[in-house]
C-alpha atoms as a PDB file:
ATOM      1  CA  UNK A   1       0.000   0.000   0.000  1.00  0.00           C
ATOM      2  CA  UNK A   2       1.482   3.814  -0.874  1.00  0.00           C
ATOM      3  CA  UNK A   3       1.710   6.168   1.803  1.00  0.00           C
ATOM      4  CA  UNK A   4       0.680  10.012   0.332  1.00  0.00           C
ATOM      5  CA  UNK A   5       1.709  12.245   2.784  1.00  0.00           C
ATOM      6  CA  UNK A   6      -0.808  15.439   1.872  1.00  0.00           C
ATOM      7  CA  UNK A   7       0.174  18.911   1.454  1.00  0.00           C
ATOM      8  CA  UNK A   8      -3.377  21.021   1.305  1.00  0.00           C
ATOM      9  CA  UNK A   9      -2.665  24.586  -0.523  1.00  0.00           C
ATOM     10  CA  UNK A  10      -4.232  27.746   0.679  1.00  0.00           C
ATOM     11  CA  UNK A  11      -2.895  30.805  -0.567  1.00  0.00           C
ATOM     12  CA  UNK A  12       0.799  28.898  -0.659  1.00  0.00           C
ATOM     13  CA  UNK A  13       0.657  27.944   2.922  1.00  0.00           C
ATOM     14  CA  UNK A  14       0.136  24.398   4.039  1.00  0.00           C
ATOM     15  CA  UNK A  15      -3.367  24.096   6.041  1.00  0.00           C
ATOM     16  CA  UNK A  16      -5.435  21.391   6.771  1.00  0.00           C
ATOM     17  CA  UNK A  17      -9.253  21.558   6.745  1.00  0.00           C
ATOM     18  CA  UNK A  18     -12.020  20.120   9.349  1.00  0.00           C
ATOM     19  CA  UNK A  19     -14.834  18.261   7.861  1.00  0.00           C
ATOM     20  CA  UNK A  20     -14.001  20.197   4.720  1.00  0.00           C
ATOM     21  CA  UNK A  21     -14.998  23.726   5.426  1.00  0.00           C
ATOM     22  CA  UNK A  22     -13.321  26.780   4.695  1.00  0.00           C
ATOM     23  CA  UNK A  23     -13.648  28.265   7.719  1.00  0.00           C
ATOM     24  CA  UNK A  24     -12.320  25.658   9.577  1.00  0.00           C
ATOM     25  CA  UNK A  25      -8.613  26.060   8.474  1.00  0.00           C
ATOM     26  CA  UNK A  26      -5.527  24.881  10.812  1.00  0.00           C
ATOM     27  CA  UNK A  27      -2.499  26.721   9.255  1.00  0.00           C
ATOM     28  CA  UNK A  28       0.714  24.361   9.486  1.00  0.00           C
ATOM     29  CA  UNK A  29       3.826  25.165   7.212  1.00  0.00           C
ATOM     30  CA  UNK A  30       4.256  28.767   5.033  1.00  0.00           C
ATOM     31  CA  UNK A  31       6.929  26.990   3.355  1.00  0.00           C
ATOM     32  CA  UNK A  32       5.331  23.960   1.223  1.00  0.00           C
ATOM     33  CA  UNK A  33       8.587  23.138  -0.754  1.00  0.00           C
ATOM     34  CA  UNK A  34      10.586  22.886   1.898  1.00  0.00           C
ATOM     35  CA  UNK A  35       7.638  20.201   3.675  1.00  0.00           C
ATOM     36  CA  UNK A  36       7.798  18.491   0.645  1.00  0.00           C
ATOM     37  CA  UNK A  37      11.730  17.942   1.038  1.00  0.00           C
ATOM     38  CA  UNK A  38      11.335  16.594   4.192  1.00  0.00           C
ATOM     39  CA  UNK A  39       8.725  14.081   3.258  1.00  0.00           C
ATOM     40  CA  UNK A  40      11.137  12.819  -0.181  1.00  0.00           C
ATOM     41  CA  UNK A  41      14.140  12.866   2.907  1.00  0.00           C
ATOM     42  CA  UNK A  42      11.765  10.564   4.546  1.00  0.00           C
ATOM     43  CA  UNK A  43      11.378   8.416   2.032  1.00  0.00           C
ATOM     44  CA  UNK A  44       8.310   8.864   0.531  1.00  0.00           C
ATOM     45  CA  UNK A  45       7.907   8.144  -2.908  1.00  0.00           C
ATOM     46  CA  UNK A  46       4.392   9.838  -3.437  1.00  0.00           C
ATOM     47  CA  UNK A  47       3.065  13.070  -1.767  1.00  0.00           C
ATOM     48  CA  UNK A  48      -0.826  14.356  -2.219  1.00  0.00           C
ATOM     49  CA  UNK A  49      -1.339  17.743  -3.005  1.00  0.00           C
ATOM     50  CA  UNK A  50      -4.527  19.626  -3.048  1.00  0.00           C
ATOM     51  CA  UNK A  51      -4.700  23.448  -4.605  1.00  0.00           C
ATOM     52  CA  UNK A  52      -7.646  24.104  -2.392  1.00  0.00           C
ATOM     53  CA  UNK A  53      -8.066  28.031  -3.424  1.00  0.00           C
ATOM     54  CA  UNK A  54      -8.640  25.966  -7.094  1.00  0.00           C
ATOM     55  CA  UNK A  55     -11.186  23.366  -5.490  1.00  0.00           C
ATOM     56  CA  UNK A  56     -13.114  26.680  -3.630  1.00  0.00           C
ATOM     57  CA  UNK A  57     -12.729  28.677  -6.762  1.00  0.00           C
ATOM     58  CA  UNK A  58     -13.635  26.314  -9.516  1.00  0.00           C
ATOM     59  CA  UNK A  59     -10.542  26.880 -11.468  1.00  0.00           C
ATOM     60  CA  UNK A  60      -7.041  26.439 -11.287  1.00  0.00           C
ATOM     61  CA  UNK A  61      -5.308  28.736  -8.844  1.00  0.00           C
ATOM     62  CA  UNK A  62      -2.273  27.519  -7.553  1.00  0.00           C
ATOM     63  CA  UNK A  63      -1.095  24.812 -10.479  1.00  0.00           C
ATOM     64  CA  UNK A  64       1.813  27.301 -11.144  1.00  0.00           C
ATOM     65  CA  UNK A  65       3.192  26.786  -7.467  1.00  0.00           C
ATOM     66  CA  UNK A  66       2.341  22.695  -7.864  1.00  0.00           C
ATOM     67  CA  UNK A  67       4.252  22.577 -10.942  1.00  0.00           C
ATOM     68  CA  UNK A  68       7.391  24.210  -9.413  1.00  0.00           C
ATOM     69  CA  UNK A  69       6.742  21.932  -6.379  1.00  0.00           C
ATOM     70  CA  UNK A  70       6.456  19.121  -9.089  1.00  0.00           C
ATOM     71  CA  UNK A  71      10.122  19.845 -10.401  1.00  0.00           C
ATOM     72  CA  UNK A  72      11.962  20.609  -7.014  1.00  0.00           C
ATOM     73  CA  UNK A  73      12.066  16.884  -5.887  1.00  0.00           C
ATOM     74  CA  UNK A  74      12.645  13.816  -6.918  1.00  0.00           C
ATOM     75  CA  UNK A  75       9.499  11.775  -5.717  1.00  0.00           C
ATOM     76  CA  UNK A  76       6.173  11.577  -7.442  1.00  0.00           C
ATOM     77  CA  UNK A  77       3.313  14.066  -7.197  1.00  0.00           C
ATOM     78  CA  UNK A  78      -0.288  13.427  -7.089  1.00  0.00           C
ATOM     79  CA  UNK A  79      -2.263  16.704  -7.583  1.00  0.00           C
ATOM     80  CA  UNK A  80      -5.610  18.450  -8.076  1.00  0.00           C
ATOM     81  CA  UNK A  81      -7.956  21.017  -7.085  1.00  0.00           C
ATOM     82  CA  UNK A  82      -9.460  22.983  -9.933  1.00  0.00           C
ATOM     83  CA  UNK A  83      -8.649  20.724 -12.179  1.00  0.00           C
ATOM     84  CA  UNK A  84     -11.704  22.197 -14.885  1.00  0.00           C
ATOM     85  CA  UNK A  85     -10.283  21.010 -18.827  1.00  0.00           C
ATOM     86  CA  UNK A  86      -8.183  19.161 -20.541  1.00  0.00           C
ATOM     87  CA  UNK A  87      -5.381  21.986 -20.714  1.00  0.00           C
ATOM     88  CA  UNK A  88      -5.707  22.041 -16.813  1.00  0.00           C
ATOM     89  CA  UNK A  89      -4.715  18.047 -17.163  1.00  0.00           C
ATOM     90  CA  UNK A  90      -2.153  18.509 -19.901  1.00  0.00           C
ATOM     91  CA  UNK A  91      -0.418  21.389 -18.060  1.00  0.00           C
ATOM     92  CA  UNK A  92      -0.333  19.705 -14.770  1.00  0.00           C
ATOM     93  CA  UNK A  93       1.071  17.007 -16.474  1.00  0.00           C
ATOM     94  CA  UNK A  94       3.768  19.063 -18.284  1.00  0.00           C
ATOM     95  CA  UNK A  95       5.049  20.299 -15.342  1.00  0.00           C
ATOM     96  CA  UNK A  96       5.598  16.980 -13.235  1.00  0.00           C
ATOM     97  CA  UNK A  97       3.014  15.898 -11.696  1.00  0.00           C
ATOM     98  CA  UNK A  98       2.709  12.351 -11.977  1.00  0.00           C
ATOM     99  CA  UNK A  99      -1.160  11.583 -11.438  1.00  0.00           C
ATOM    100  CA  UNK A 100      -4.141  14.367 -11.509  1.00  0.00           C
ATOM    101  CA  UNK A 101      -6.595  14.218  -9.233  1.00  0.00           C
ATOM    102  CA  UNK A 102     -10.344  14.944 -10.649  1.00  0.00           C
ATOM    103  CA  UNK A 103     -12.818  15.974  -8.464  1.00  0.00           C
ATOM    104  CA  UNK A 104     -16.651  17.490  -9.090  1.00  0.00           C
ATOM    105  CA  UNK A 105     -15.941  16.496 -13.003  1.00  0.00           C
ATOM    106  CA  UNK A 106     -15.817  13.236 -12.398  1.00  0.00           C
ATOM    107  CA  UNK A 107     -19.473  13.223 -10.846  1.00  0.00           C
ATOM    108  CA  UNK A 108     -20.837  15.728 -13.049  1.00  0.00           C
ATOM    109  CA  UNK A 109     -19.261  15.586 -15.896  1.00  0.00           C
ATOM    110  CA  UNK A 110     -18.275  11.504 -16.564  1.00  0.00           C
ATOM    111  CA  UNK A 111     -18.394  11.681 -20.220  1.00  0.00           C
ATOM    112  CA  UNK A 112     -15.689  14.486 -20.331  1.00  0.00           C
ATOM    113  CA  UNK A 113     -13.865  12.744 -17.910  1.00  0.00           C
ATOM    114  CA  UNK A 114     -14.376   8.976 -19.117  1.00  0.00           C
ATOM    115  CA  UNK A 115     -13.032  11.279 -22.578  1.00  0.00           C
ATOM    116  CA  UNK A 116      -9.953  12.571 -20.460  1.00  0.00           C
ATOM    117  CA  UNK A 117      -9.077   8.787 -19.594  1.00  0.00           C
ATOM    118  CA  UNK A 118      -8.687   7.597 -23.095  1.00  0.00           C
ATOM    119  CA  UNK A 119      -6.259  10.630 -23.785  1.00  0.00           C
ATOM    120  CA  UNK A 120      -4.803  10.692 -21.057  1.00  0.00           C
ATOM    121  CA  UNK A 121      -4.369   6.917 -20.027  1.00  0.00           C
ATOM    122  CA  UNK A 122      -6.083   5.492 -16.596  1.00  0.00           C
ATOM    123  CA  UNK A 123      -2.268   5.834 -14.972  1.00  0.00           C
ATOM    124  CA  UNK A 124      -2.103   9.326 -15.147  1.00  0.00           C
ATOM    125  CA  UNK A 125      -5.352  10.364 -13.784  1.00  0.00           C
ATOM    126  CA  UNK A 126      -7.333   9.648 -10.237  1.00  0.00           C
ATOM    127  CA  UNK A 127     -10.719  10.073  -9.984  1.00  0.00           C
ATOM    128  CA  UNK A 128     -11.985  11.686  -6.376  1.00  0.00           C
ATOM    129  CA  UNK A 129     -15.367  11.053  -4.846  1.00  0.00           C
ATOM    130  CA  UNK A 130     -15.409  13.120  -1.666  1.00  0.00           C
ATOM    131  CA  UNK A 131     -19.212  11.495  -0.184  1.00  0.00           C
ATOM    132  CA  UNK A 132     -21.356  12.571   2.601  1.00  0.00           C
ATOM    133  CA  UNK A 133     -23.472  10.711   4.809  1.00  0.00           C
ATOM    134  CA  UNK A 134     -27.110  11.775   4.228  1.00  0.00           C
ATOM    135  CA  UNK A 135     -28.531   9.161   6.498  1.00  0.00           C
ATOM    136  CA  UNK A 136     -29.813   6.651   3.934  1.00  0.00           C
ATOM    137  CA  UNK A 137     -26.619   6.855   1.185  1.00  0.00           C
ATOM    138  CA  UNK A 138     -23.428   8.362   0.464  1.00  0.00           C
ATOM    139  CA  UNK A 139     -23.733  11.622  -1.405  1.00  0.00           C
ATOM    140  CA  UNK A 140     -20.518  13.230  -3.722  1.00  0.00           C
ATOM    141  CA  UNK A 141     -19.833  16.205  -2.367  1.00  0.00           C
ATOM    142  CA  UNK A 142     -19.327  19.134  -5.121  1.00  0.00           C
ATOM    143  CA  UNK A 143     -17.620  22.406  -5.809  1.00  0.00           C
ATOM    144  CA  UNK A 144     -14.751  22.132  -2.990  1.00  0.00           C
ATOM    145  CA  UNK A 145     -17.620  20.214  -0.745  1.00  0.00           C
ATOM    146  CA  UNK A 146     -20.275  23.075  -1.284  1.00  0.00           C
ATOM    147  CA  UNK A 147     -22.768  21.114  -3.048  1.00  0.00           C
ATOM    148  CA  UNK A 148     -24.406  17.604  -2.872  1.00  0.00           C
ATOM    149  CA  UNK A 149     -24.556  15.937  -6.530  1.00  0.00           C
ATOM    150  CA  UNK A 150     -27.947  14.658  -7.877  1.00  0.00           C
ATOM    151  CA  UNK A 151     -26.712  10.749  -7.738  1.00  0.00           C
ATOM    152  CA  UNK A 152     -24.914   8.536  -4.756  1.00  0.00           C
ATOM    153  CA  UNK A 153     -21.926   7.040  -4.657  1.00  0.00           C
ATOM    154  CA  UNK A 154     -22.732   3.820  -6.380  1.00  0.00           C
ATOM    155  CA  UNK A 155     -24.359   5.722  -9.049  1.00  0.00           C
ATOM    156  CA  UNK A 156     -20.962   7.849  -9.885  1.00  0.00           C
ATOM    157  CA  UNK A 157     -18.846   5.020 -10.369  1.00  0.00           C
ATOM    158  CA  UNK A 158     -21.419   3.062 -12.361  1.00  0.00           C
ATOM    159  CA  UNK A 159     -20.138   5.799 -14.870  1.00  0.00           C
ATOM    160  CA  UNK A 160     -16.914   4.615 -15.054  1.00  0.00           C
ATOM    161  CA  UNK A 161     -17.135   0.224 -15.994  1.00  0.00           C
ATOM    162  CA  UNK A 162     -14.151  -1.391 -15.679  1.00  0.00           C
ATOM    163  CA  UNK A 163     -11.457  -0.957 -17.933  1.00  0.00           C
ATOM    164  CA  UNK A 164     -11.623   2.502 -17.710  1.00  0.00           C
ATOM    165  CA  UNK A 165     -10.936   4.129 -14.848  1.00  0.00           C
ATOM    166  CA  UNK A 166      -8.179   2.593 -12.438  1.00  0.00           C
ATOM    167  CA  UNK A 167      -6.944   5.126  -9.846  1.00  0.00           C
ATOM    168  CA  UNK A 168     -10.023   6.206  -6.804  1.00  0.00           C
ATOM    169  CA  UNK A 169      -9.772   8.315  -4.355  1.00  0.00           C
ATOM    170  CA  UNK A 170     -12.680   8.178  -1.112  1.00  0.00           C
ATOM    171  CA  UNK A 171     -12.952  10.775   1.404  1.00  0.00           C
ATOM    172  CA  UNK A 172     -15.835  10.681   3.716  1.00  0.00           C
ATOM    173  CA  UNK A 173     -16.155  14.084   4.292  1.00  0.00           C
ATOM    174  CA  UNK A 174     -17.370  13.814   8.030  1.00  0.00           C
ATOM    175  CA  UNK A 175     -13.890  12.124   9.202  1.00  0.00           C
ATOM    176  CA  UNK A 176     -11.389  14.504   7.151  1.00  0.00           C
ATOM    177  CA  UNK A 177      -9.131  16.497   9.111  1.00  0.00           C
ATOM    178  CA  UNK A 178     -10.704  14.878  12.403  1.00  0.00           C
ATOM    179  CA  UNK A 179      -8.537  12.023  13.270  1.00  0.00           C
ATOM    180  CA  UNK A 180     -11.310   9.531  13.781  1.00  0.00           C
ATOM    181  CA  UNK A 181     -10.146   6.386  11.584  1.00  0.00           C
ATOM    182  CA  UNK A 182     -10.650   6.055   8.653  1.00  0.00           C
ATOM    183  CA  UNK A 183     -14.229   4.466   7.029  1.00  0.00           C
ATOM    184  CA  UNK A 184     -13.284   0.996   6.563  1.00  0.00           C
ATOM    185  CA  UNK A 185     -16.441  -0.091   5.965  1.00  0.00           C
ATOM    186  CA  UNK A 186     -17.314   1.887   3.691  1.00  0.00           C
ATOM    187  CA  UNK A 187     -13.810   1.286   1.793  1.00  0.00           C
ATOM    188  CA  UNK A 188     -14.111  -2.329   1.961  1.00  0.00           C
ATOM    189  CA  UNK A 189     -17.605  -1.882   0.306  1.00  0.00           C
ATOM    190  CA  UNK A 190     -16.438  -0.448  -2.679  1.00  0.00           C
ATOM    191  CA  UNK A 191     -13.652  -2.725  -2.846  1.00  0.00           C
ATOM    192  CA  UNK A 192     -15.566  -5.490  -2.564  1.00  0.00           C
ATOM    193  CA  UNK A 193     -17.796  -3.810  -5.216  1.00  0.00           C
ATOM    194  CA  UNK A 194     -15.293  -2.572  -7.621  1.00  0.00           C
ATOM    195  CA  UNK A 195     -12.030  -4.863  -7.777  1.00  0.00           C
ATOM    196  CA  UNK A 196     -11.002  -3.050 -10.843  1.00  0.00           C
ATOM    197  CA  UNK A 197      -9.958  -0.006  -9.199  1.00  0.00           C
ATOM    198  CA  UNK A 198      -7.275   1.220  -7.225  1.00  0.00           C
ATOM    199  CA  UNK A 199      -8.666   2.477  -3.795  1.00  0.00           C
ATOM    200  CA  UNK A 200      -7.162   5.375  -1.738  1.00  0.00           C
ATOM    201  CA  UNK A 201      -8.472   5.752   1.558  1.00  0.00           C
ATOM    202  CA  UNK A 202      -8.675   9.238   2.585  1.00  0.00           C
ATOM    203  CA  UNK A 203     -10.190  11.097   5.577  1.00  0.00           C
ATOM    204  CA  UNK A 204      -9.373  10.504   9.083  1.00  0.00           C
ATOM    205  CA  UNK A 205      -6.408   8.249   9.400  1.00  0.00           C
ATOM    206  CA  UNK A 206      -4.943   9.198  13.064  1.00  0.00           C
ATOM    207  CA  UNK A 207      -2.344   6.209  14.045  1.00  0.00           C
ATOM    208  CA  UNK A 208      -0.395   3.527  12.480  1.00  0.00           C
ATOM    209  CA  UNK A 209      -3.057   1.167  13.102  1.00  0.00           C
ATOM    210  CA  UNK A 210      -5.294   2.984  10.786  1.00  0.00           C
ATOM    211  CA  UNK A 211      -2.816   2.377   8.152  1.00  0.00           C
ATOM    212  CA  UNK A 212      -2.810  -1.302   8.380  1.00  0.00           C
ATOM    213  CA  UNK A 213      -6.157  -1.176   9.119  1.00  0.00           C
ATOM    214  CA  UNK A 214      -6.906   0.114   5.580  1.00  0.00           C
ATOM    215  CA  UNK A 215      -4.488  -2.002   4.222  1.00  0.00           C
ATOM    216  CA  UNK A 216      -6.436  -5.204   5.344  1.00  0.00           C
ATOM    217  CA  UNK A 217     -10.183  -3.662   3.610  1.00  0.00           C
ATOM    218  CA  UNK A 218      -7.692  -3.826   0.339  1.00  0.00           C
ATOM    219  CA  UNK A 219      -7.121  -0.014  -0.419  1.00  0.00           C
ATOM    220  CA  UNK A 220      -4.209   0.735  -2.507  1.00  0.00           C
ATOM    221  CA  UNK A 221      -3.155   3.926  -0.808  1.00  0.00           C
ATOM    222  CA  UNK A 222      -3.423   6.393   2.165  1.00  0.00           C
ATOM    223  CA  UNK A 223      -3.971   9.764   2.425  1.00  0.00           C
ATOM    224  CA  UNK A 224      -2.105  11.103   5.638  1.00  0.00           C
ATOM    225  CA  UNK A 225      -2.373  14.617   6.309  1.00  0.00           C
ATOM    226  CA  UNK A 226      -2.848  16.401   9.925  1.00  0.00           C
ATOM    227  CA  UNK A 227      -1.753  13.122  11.581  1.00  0.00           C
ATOM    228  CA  UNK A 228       1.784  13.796  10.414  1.00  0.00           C
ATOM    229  CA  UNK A 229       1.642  17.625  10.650  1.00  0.00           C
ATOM    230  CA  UNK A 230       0.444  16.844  14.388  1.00  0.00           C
ATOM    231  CA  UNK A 231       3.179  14.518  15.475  1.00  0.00           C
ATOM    232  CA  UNK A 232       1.320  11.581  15.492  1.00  0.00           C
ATOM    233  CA  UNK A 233       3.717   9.396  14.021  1.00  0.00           C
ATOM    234  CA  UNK A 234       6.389  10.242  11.280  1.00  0.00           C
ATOM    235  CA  UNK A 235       6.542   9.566   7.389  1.00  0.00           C
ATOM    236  CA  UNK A 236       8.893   6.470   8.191  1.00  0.00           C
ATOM    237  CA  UNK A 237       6.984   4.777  10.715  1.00  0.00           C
ATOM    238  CA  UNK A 238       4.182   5.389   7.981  1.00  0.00           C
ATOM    239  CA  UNK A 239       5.793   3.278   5.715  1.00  0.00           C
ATOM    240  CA  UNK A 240       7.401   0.604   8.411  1.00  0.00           C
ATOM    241  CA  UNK A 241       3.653  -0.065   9.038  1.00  0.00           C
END
């Protein structure tokens, strides 16, 4: 399973969010490049970043300051936010990153996107389903978590058949940023449901445990964000575990 340490942009400065809002914002780092040269010392060999002025905005904002990030160290990059077009994809891609992450497109837009795969190849592209609880189904969350899309979960991927698509990213929404654990039943679910794809668990991971933990429900990758910023473990006992 990959480790992705996260790196969540705000106006260049590394934050984390709570439950996704805006105005719950925990500033960590003002220097982002110099966070993401600790996590390469480290060892990582993937780091997550998020331009979340793009995901509030609807376009790209900070891709400019991801691409330089992209070309300053030698591990790879895994980056959205924003991400809008084709040219967003292609210039992220130009510039380093390794993977793009798609967001709202993916749920409201699948054609486009399902399009965007075939150009692009399944490698270089992950799709991202942020969902919400609404007491009888998970929800995608839209428009940097503003919005509730018209379909569920189940729905959004049905979009995407196998063969297609091969990279997902799940955040429940309701455990980001607040060191709960991470939904494992939900991501076994869609594991169980979707062999095909590539599962990153994301939201919530708060101890090592959690890592393995999400290992064993057969996700692909982690998303690990305030726990490291916090001191809750380090990027190396990350990947011991």
């Amino acid at each position: 399973m990959i480790v992705y340490p996260a790196i969540d942009l705000r106006q260049g400065i590394c934050v984390r969010l709570m439950h996704g809002r805006f105005d719950a914002v925990t500033r960590y780092d003002e220097n982002p490049a110099a966070r993401l040269a600790a996590f390469a010392a480290a060892g990582a060999e993937w780091v997550h970043i998020v331009d979340l002025d793009g995901a509030e905005a609807g376009r790209a904002v900070q891709h400019p300051l991801i691409g330089g990030l992209a070309r300053a160290v030698d591990l790879r990059i895994q980056s959205g936010g924003g991400v809008r077009s084709a040219d967003d994809v292609q210039r992220l891609l130009d510039a380093g990153v390794a993977r793009v992450v798609v967001g709202s497109l993916a749920v409201s837009a699948p054609d486009e996107v399902a399009a965007w795969l075939e150009r692009f190849g399944p490698d270089r592209l992950t799709l991202a389903l942020d969902v919400k609880d609404d007491g009888d189904r998970w929800v995608p969350a839209l428009k940097g978590w503003t919005e509730a899309a018209a379909v569920d979960l189940w729905a959004a991927l049905d979009r995407y058949p196998p063969g297609t698509a091969r990279h997902l990213l799940v955040t429940d929404v309701g455990r980001d940023g607040a060191l709960t654990g991470p939904n494992l039943d939900l991501l076994g679910e869609i594991v169980r449901r979707r062999p095909d794809l590539q599962v990153q668990a994301s939201g919530g991971v708060a101890a090592l445990g959690d890592l393995a933990a999400a290992r064993a429900a057969g996700c692909a990758g982690a998303i690990v964000g305030r726990a490291l910023y916090e001191g809750r473990f380090t990027v190396e006992q990350a990947l011991a575990a």
